[in-house]
C-alpha atoms as a PDB file:
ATOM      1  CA  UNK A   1       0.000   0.000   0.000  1.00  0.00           C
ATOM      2  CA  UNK A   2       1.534   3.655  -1.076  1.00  0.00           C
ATOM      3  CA  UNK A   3       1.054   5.687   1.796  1.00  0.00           C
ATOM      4  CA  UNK A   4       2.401   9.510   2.403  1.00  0.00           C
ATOM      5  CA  UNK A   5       5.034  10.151   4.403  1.00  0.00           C
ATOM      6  CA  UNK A   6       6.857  13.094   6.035  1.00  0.00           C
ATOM      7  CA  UNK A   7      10.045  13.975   8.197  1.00  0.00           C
ATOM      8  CA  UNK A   8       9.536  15.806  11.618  1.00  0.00           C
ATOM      9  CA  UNK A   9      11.959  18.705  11.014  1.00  0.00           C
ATOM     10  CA  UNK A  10      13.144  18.985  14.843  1.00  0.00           C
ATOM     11  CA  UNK A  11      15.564  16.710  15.982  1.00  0.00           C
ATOM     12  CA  UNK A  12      14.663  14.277  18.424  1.00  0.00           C
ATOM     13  CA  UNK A  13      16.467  13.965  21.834  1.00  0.00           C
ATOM     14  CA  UNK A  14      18.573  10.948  20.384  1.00  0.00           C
ATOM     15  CA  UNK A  15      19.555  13.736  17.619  1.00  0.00           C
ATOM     16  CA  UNK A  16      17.765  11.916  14.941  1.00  0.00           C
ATOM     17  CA  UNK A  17      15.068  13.297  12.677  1.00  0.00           C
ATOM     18  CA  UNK A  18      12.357  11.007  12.702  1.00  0.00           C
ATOM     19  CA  UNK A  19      10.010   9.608   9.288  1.00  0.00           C
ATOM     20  CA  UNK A  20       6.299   9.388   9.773  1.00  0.00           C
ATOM     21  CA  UNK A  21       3.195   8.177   7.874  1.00  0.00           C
ATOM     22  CA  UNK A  22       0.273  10.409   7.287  1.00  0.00           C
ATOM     23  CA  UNK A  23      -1.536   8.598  10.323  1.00  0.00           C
ATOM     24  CA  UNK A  24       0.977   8.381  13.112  1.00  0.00           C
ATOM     25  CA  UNK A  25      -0.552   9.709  16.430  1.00  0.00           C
ATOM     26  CA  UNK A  26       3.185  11.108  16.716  1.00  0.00           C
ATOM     27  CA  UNK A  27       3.385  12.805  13.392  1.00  0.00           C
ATOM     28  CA  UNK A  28       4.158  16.630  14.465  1.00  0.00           C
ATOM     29  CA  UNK A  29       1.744  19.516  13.523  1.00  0.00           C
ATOM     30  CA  UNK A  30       1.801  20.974   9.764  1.00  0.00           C
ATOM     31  CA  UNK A  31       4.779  23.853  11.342  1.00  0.00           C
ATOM     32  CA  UNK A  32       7.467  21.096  11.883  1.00  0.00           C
ATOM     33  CA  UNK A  33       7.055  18.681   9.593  1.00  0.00           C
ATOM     34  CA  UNK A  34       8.123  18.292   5.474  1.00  0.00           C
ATOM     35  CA  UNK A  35       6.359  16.279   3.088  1.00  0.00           C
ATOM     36  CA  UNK A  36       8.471  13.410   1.282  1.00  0.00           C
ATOM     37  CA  UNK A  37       6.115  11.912  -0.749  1.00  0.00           C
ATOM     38  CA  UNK A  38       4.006   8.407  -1.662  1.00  0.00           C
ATOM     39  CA  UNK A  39       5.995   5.477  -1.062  1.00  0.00           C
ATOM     40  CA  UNK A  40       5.484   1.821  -0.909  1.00  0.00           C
ATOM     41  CA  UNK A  41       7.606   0.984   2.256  1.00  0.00           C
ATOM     42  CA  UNK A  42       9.303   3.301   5.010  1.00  0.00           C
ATOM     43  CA  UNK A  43      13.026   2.151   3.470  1.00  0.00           C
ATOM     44  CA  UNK A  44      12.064   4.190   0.500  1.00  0.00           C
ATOM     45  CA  UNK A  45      10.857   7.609   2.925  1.00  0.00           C
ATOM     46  CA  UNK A  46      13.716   7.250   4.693  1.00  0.00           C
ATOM     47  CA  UNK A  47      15.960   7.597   1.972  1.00  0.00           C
ATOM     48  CA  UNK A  48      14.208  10.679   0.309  1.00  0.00           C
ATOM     49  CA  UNK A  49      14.276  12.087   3.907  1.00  0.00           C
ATOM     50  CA  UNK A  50      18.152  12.009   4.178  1.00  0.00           C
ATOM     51  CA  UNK A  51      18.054  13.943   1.063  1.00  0.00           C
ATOM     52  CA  UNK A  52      17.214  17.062   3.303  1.00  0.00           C
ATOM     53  CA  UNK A  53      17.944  15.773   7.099  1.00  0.00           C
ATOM     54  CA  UNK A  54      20.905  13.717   9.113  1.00  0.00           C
ATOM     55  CA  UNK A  55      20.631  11.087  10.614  1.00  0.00           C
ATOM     56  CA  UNK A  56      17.537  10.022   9.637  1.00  0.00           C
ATOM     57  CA  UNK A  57      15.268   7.222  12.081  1.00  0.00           C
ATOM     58  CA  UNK A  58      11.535   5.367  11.362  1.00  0.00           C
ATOM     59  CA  UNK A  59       9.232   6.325  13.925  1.00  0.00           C
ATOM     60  CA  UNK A  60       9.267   2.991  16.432  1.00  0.00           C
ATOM     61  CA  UNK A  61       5.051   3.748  15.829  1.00  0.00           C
ATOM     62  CA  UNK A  62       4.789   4.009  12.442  1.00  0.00           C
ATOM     63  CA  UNK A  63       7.671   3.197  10.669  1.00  0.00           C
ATOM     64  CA  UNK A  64       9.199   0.371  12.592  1.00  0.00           C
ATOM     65  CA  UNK A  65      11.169  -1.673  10.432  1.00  0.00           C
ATOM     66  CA  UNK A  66      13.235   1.826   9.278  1.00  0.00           C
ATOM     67  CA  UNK A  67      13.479   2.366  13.485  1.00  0.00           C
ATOM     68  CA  UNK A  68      17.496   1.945  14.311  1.00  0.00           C
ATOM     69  CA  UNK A  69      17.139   2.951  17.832  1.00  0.00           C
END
């Protein structure tokens, strides 16, 4: 399933900017968050957010098998 995802644009406290899907309870509001795109799999947001952020992380919620930490 394609699904949007975006990239919180605040680092996290492990210094990591984290990937989200479009339905995440932890996605951050519209002010701190960029759009990547319609992907098939987190592996492929993840990517296209590292484009624009480092180190890039899957949210442990959403994204889990992109989550490194």
């Amino acid at each position: 399933m394609i699904l949007r995802y975006y990239v919180n644009t605040k680092r996290q406290s492990t210094g990591d900017y984290e990937v989200h899907t479009e339905s995440c309870p932890w996605l951050p509001g519209v002010d701190s968050r960029l759009y990547l795109g319609m992907f098939y799999d987190c592996h492929a947001a993840v990517q296209e957010a590292a484009r624009h952020v480092k180190p890039v992380n899957g949210c442990y919620h959403c994204c889990n098998p992109c989550h490194t930490q």
